[in-house]
Protein backbone atom coordinates (compact mmCIF):
# COMPACT_ATOMS: atom_id res chain seq x y z
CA UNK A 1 -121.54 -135.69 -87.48
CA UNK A 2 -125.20 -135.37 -86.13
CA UNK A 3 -127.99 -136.60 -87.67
CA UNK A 4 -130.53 -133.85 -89.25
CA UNK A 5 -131.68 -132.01 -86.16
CA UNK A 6 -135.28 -130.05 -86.13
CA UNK A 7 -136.08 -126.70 -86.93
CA UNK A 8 -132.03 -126.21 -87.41
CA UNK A 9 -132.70 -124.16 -91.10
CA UNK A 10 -135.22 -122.01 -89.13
CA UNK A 11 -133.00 -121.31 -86.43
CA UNK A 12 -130.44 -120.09 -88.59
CA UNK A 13 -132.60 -118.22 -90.67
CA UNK A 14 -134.04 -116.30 -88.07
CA UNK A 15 -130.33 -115.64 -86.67
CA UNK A 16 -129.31 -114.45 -90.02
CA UNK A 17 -132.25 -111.95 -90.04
CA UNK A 18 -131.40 -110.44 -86.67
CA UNK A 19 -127.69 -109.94 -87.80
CA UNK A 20 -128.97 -108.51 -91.11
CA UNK A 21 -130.87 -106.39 -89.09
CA UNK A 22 -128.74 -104.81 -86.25
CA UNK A 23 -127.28 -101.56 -86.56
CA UNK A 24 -125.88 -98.83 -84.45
CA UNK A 25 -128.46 -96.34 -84.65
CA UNK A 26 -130.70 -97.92 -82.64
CA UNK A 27 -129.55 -99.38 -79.10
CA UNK A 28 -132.77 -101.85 -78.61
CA UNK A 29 -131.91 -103.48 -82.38
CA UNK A 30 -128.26 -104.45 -80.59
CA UNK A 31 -130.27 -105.74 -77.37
CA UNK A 32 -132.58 -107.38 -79.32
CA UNK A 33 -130.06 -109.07 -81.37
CA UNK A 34 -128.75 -110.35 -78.17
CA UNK A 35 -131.95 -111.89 -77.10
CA UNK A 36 -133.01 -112.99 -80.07
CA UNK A 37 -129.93 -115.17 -80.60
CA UNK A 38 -129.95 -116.41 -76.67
CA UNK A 39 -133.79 -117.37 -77.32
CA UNK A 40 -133.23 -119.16 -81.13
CA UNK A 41 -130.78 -121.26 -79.48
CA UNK A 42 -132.63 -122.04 -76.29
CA UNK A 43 -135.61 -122.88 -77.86
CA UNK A 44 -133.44 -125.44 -80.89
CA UNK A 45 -132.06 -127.07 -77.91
CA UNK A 46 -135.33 -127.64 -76.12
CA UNK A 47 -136.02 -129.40 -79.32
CA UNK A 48 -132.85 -130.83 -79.50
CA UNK A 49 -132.35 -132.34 -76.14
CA UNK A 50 -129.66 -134.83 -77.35
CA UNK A 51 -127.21 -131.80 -78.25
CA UNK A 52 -124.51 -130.60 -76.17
CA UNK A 53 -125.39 -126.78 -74.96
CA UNK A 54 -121.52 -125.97 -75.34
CA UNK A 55 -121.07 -127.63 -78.75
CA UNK A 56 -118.30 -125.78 -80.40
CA UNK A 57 -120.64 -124.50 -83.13
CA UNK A 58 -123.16 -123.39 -80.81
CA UNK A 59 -120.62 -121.55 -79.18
CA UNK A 60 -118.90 -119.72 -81.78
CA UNK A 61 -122.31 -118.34 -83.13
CA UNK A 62 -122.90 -116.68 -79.26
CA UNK A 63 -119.45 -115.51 -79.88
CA UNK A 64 -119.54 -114.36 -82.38
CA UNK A 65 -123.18 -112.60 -82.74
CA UNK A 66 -121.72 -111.27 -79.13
CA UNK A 67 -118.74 -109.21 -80.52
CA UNK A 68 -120.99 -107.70 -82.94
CA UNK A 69 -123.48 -106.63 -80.28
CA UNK A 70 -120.92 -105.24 -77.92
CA UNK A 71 -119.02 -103.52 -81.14
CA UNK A 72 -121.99 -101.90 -82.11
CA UNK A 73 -123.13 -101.22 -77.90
CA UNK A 74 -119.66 -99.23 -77.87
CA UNK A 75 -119.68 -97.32 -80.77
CA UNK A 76 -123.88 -96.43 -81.07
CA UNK A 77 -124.22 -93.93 -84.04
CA UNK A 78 -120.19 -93.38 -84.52
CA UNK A 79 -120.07 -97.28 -85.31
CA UNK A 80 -117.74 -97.80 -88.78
CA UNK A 81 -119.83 -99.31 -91.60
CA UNK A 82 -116.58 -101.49 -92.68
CA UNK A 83 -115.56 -102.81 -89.15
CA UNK A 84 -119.54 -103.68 -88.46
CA UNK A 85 -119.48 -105.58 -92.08
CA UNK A 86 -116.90 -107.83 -91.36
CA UNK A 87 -118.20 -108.47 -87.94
CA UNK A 88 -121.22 -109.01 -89.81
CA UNK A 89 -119.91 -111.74 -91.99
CA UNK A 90 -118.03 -113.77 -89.40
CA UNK A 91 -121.50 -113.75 -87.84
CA UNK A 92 -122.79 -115.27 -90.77
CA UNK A 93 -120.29 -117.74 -90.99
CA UNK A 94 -120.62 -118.64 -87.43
CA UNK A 95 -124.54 -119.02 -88.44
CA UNK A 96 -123.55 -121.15 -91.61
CA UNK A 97 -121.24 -123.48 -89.61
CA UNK A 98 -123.90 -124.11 -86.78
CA UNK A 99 -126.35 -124.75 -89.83
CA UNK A 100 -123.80 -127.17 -91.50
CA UNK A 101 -123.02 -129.04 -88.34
CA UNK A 102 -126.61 -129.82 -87.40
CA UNK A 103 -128.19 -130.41 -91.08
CA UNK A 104 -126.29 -132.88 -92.20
């Protein structure tokens, strides 16, 4: 385990309310989410030099926040409220592991 690292519970917060936030009515909302999540972890790892980029956790949460995006990319304004829920949640979870990994 890793010692507290800083601005971890901000990161994820901020992660959280871009997946909240994405939906399939609105293309730049999926980009965004994209860059968004790209940016929150480049800029915890510029504070967080002693992390690996490719930690497992970090790279489940761009996984996973990247399946959402593309689902969503695909199926724009036909997108199924169900199928983009659960992608939703294993976002989430991806954004609570990351959190529980580098917090404690």
């Amino acid at each position: 385990m890793f010692s507290s690292h800083q601005g971890t519970f901000q990161t994820a917060e901020l992660i959280r309310h871009d997946i909240d936030n994405v939906h399939g009515l609105a293309s730049n909302t999926v980009e965004m989410l994209g860059r968004n999540v790209e940016a929150a972890i480049a800029n915890w790892l510029d504070g967080n030099r002693s992390v690996d980029p490719n930690h497992e956790a970090i790279a489940a949460l761009r996984v996973k926040c990247s399946l959402l995006a593309d689902h969503l990319q695909r199926a724009g304004v036909l997108y199924r409220k169900p199928e983009v829920d659960e992608l939703k949640a294993q976002a989430h979870s991806a954004v609570d592991a990351f959190e529980a990994v580098f917090r404690s």
